[in-house]
Protein backbone atom coordinates (compact mmCIF):
# COMPACT_ATOMS: atom_id res chain seq x y z
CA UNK A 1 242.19 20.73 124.28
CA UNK A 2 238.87 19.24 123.00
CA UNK A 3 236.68 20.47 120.73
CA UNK A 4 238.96 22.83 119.04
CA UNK A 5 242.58 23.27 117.29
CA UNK A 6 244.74 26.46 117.08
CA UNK A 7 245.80 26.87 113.69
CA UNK A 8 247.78 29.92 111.65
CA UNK A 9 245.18 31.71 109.75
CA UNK A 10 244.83 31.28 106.08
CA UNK A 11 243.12 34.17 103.60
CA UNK A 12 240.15 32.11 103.64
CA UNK A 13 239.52 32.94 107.39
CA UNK A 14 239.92 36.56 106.98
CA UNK A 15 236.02 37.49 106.65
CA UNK A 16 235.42 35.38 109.75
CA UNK A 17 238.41 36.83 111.39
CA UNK A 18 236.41 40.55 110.28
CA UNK A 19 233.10 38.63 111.76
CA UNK A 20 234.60 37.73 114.74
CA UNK A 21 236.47 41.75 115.29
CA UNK A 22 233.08 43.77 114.27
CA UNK A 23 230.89 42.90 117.58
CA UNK A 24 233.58 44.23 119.79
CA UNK A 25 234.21 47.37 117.47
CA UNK A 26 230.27 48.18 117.32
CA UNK A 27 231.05 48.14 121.21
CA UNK A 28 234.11 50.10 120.96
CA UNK A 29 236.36 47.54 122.69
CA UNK A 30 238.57 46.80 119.65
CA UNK A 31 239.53 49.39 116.53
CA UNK A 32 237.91 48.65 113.68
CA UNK A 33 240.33 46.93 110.21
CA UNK A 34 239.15 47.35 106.83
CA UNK A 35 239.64 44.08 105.25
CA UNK A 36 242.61 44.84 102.93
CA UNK A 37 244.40 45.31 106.44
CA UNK A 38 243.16 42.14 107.60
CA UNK A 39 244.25 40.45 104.58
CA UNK A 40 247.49 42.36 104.43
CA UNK A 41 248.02 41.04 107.78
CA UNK A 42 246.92 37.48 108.11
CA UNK A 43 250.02 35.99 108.58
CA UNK A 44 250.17 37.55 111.93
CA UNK A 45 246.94 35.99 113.19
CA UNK A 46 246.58 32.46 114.58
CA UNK A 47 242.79 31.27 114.82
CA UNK A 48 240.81 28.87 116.74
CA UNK A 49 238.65 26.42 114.82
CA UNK A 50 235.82 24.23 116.56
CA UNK A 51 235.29 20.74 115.67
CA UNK A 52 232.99 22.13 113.03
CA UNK A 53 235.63 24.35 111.31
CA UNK A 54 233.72 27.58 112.32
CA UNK A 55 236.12 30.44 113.78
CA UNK A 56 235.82 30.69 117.12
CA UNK A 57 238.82 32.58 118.32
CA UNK A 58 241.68 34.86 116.55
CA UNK A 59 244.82 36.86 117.86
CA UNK A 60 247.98 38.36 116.17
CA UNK A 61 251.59 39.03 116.30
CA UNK A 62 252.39 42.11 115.66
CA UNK A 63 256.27 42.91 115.68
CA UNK A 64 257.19 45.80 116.71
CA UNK A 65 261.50 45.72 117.09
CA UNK A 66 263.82 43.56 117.33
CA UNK A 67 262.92 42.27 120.67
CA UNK A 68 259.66 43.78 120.92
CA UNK A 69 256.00 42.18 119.31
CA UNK A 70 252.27 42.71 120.28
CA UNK A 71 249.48 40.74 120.91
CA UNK A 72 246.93 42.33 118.74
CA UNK A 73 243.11 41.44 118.22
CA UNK A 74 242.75 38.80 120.79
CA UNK A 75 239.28 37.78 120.17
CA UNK A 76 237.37 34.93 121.78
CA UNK A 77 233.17 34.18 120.81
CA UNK A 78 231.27 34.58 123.82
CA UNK A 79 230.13 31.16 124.03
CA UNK A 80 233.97 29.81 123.85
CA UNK A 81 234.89 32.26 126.84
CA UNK A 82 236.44 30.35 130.29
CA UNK A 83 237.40 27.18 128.23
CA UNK A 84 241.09 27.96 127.39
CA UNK A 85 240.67 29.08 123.77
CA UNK A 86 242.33 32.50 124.67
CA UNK A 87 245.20 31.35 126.74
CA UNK A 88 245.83 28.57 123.63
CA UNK A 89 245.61 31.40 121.02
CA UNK A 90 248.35 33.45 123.38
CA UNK A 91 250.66 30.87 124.00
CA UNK A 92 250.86 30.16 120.28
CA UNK A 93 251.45 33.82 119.77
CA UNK A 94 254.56 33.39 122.18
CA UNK A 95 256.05 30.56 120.53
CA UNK A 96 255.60 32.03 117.11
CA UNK A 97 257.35 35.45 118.79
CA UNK A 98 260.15 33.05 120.29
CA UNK A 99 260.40 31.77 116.98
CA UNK A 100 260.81 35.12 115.82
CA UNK A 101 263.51 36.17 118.59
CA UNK A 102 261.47 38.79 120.38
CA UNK A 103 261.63 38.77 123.73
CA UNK A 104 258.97 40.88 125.29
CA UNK A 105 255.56 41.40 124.27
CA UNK A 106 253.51 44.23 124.72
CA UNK A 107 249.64 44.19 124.47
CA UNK A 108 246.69 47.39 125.00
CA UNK A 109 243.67 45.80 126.64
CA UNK A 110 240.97 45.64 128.96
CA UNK A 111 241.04 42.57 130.11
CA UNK A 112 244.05 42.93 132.58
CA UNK A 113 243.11 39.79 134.86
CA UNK A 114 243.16 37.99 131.98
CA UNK A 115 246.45 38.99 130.74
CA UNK A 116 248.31 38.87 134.54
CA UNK A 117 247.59 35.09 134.46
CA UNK A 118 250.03 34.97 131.50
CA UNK A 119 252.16 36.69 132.97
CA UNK A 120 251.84 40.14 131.94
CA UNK A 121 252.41 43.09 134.00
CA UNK A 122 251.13 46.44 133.47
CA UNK A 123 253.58 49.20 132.50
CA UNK A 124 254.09 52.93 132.65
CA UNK A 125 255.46 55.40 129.32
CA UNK A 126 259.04 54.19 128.68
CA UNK A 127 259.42 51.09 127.65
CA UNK A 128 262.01 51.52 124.42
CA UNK A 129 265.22 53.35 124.72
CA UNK A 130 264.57 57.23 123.75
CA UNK A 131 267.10 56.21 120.25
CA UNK A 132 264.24 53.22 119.50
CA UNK A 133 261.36 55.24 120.44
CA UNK A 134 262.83 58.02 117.78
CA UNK A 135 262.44 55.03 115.01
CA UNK A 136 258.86 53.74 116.22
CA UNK A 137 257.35 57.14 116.10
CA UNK A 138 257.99 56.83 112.14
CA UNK A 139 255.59 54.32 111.96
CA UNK A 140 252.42 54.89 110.07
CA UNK A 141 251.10 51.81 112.41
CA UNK A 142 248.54 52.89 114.64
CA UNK A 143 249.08 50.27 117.52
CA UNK A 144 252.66 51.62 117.88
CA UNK A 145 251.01 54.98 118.24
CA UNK A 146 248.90 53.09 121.06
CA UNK A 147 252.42 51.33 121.96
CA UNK A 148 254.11 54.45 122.31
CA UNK A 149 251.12 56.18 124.02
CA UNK A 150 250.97 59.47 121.45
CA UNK A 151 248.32 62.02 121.60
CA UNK A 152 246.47 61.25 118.69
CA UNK A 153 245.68 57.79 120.09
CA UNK A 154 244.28 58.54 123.10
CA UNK A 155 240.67 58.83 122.62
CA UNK A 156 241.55 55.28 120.86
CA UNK A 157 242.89 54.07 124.52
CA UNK A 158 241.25 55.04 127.12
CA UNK A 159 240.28 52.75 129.74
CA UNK A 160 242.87 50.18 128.37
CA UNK A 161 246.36 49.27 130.40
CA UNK A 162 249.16 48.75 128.65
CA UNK A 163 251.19 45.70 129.69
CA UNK A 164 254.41 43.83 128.71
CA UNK A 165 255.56 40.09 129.31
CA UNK A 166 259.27 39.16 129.02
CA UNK A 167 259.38 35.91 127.40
């Protein structure tokens, strides 16, 4: 694991977290966050540091239910890609979910190959009992709209697979 560490994210690293999210929004591959979201959230995200201390990678745990988290904003810098950043961040994400008791995560991406080598699989609608699904759709959270595959997502969506791991 040279020339990085994995770390959980501090408030500090939010604007780089925000720096590191908007080239893939501008290409419409992640949904944009408004930084009081970020910041709201940034004790979901683990980040990647170089030996430099600039943020080079960033993903989050989302939970979901009881048993049930997602892998949210996985984002690795192009020039970190194919050197085991993103499979550090995600296996930090599934000890922090073990941690948490969950055990299956869910994640919306397009990178499929990517998440089938951690052992993802894709999956089809029903993955919650109909009496959980009744209590997600309450959410005002719009990746459990994407979780729960609701109309109003879908232009949101499209092209991505939906997969779960059991951990």
């Amino acid at each position: 694991m040279s020339g990085y560490i994995v770390r959980a994210a501090r408030s500090a690293d939010v604007r780089g977290i925000q720096t590191l999210l908007e080239p893939f929004v501008q290409r419409r591959i992640l949904l944009g966050k408004d930084l009081v979201v970020l910041y709201e959230a940034v004790q979901q995200f683990l980040v990647a540091e170089d030996e430099n201390g600039r943020l080079i990678a960033c993903g989050a745990l989302h939970v979901m239910w009881e048993d049930l988290g997602e892998v949210r904003t996985l984002i690795v810098a192009d020039d970190w890609l194919h050197r085991g950043v993103g499979r550090a961040v995600v296996e930090g994400l599934e000890a922090n979910a073990r941690a948490l008791g969950l055990s299956r995560l869910f994640c919306l991406t397009f990178e499929v190959e990517f998440f089938q080598r951690r052992g993802f699989s894709p999956i089809g609608e029903q993955v919650v009992d109909p009496d959980v699904y009744s209590q997600l759709v309450r959410s005002p959270d719009e990746g459990i709209a994407e979780f729960l595959d609701l109309a109003h997502v879908k232009p949101n969506t499209l092209g991505n697979t939906r997969m779960l791991k059991r951990l």
